[in-house]
C-alpha atoms as a PDB file:
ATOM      1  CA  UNK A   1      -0.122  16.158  14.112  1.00  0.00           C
ATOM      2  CA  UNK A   2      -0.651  13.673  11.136  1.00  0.00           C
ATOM      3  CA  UNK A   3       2.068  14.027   8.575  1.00  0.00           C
ATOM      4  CA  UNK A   4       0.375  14.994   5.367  1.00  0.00           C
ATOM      5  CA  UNK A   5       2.524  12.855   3.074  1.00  0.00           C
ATOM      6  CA  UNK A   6       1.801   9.778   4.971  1.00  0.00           C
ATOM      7  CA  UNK A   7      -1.321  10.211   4.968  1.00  0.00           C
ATOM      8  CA  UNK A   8      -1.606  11.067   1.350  1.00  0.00           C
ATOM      9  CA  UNK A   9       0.278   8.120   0.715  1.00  0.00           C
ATOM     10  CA  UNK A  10      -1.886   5.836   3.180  1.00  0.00           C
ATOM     11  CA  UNK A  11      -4.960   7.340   1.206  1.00  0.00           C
ATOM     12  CA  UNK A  12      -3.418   5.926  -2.338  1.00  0.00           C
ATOM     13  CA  UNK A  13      -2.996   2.551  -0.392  1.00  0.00           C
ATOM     14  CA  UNK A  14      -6.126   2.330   0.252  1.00  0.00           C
ATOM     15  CA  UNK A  15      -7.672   3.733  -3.373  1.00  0.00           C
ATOM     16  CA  UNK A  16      -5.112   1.120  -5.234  1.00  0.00           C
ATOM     17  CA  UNK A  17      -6.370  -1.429  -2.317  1.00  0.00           C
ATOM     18  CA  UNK A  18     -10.208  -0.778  -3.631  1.00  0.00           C
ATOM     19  CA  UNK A  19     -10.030  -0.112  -7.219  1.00  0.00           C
ATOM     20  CA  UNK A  20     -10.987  -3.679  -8.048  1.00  0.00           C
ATOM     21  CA  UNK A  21     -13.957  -2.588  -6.168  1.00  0.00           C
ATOM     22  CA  UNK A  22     -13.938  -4.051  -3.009  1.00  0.00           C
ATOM     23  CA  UNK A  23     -11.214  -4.284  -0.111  1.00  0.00           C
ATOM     24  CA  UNK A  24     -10.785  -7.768   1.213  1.00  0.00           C
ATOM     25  CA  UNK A  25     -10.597  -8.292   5.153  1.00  0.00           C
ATOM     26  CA  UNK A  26      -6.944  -9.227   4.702  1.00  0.00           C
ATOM     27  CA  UNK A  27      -6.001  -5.667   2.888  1.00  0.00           C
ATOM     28  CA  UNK A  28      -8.498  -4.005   5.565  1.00  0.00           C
ATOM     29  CA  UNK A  29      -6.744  -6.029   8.381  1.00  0.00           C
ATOM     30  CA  UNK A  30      -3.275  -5.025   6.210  1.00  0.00           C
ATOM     31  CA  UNK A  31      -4.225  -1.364   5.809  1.00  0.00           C
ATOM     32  CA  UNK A  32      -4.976  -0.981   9.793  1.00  0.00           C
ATOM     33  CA  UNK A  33      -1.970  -2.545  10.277  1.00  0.00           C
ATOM     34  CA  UNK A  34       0.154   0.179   8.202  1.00  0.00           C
ATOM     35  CA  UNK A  35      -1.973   2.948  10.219  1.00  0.00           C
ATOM     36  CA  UNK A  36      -1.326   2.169  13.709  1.00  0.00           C
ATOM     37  CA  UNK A  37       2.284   2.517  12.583  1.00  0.00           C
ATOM     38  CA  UNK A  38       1.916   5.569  11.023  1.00  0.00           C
ATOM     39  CA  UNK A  39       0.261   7.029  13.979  1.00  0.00           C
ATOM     40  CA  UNK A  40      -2.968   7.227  11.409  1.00  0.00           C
ATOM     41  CA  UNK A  41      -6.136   7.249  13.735  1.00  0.00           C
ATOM     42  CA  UNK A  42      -8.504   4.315  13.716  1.00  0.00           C
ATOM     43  CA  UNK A  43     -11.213   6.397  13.205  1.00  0.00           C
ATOM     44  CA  UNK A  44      -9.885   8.628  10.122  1.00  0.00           C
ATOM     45  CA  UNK A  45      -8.690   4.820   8.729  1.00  0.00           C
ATOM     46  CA  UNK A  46     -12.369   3.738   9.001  1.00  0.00           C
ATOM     47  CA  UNK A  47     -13.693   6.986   7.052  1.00  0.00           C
ATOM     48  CA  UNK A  48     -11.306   6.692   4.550  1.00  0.00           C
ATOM     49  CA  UNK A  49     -12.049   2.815   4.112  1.00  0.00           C
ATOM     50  CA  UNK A  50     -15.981   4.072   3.814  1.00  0.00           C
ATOM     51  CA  UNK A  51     -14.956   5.951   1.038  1.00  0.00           C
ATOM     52  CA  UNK A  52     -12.342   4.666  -0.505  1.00  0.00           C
ATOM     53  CA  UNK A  53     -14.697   4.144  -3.989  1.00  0.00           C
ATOM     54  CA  UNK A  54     -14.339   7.616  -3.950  1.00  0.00           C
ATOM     55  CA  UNK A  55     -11.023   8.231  -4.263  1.00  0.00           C
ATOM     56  CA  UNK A  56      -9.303   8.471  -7.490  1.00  0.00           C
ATOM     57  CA  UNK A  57      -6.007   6.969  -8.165  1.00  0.00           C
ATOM     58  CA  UNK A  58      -3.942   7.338 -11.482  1.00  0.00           C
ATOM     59  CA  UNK A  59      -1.142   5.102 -11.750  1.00  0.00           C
ATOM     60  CA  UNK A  60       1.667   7.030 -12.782  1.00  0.00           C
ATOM     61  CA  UNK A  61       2.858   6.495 -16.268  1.00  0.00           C
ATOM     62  CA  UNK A  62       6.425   7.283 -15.167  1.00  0.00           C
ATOM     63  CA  UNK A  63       8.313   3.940 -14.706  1.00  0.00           C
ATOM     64  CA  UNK A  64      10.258   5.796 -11.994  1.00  0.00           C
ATOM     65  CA  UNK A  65       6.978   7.239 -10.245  1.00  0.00           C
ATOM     66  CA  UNK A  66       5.404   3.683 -10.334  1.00  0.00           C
ATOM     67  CA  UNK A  67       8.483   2.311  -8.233  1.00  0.00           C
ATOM     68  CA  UNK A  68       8.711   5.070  -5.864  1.00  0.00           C
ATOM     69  CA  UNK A  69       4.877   4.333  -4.632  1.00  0.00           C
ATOM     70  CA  UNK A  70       5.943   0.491  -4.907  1.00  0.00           C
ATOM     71  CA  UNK A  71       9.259   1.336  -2.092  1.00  0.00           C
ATOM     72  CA  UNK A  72       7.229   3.521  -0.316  1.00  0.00           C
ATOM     73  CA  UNK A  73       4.271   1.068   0.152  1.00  0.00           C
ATOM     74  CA  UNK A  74       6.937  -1.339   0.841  1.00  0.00           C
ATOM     75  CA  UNK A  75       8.602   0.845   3.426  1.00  0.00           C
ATOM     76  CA  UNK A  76       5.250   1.539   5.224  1.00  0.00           C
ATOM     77  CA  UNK A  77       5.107  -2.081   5.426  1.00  0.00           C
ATOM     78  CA  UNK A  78       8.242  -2.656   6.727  1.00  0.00           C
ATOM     79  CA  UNK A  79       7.812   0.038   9.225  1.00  0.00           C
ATOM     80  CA  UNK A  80       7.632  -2.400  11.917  1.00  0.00           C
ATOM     81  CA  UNK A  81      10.858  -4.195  10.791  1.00  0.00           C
ATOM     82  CA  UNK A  82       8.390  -7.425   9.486  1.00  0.00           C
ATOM     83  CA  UNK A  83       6.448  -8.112   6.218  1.00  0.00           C
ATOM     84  CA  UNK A  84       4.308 -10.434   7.218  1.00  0.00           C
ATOM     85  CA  UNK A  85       1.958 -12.721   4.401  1.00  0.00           C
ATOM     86  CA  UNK A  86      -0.802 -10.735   4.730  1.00  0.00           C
ATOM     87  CA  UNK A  87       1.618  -7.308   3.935  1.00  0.00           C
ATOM     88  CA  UNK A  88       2.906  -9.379   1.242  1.00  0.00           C
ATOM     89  CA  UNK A  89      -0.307 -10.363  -0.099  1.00  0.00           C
ATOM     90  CA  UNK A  90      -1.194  -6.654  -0.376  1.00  0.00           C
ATOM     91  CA  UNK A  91       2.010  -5.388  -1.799  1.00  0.00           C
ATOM     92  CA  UNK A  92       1.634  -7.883  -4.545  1.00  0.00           C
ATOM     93  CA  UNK A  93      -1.626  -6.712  -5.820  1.00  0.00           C
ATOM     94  CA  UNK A  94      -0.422  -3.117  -5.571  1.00  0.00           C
ATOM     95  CA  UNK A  95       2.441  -4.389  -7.955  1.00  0.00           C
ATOM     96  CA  UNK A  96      -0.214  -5.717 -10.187  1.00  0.00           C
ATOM     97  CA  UNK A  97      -2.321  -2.591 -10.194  1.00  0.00           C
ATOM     98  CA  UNK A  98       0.648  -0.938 -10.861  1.00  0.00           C
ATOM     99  CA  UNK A  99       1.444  -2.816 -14.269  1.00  0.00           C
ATOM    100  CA  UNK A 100       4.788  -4.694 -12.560  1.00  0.00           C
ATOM    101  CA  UNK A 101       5.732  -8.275 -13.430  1.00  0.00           C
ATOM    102  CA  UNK A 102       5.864 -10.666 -10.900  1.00  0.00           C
ATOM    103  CA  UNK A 103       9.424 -10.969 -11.836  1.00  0.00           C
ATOM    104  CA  UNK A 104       9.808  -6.669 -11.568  1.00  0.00           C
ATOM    105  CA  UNK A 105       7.903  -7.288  -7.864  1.00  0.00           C
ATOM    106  CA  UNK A 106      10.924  -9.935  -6.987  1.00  0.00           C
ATOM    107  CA  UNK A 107      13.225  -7.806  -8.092  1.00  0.00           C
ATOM    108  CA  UNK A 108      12.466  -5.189  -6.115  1.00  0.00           C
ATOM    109  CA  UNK A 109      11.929  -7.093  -2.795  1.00  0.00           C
ATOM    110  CA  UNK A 110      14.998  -8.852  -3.543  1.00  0.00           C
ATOM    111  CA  UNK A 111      16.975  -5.577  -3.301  1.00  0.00           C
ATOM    112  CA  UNK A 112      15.425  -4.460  -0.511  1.00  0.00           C
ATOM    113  CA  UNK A 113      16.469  -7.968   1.146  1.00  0.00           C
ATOM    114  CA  UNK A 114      13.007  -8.845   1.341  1.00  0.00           C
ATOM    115  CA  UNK A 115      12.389 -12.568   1.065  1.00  0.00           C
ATOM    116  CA  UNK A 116       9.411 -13.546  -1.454  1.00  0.00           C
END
């Protein structure tokens, strides 16, 4: 059975990954990444990536909201014990979308003992 938080949280991934419109093969390649290691199924990744224009996503005026999705898309990533540069890649645009600084991003991967 799919955890419902993960894959509520997979879903903002993916809404935050599309909101400039259009999800490049390295955040698609990124996303199905995350989902195999969240036990997501490839085909309930590939309807969500269909509709992922649909989904609304309101970034969370809290400061404290914004970095718990940041950790948490950071911990999916890390699931597998890498970030790789495509991960990465994808985390930092999430960061951007989210309003953080490059320097707030470093910050935060620096604490987790994440390399930039």
């Amino acid at each position: 059975m799919l955890n419902p938080v993960k894959l509520e949280h997979f879903r903002n991934l993916v809404a935050l990954s599309a909101a400039d419109g259009r999800i490049e093969e390295i955040e698609r390649s990124t996303l199905l990444r995350i989902a195999t290691n969240q036990h997501i199924p490839t085909d309930r990744v590939n309807v969500m990536l269909s509709k992922a224009g649909e989904y609304a996503y309101l970034i969370p005026q809290n400061i404290k909201e914004r970095e718990s999705q940041l950790q948490e898309m950071i911990d999916l990533a890390l699931i597998d014990g890498v970030l790789d540069e495509a991960e990465l890649a994808l985390i930092r645009m999430v960061a951007e979308k989210l309003q953080f600084t490059r320097e707030e991003l470093n910050d935060i991967l620096r604490q987790r003992k994440v390399g930039d």
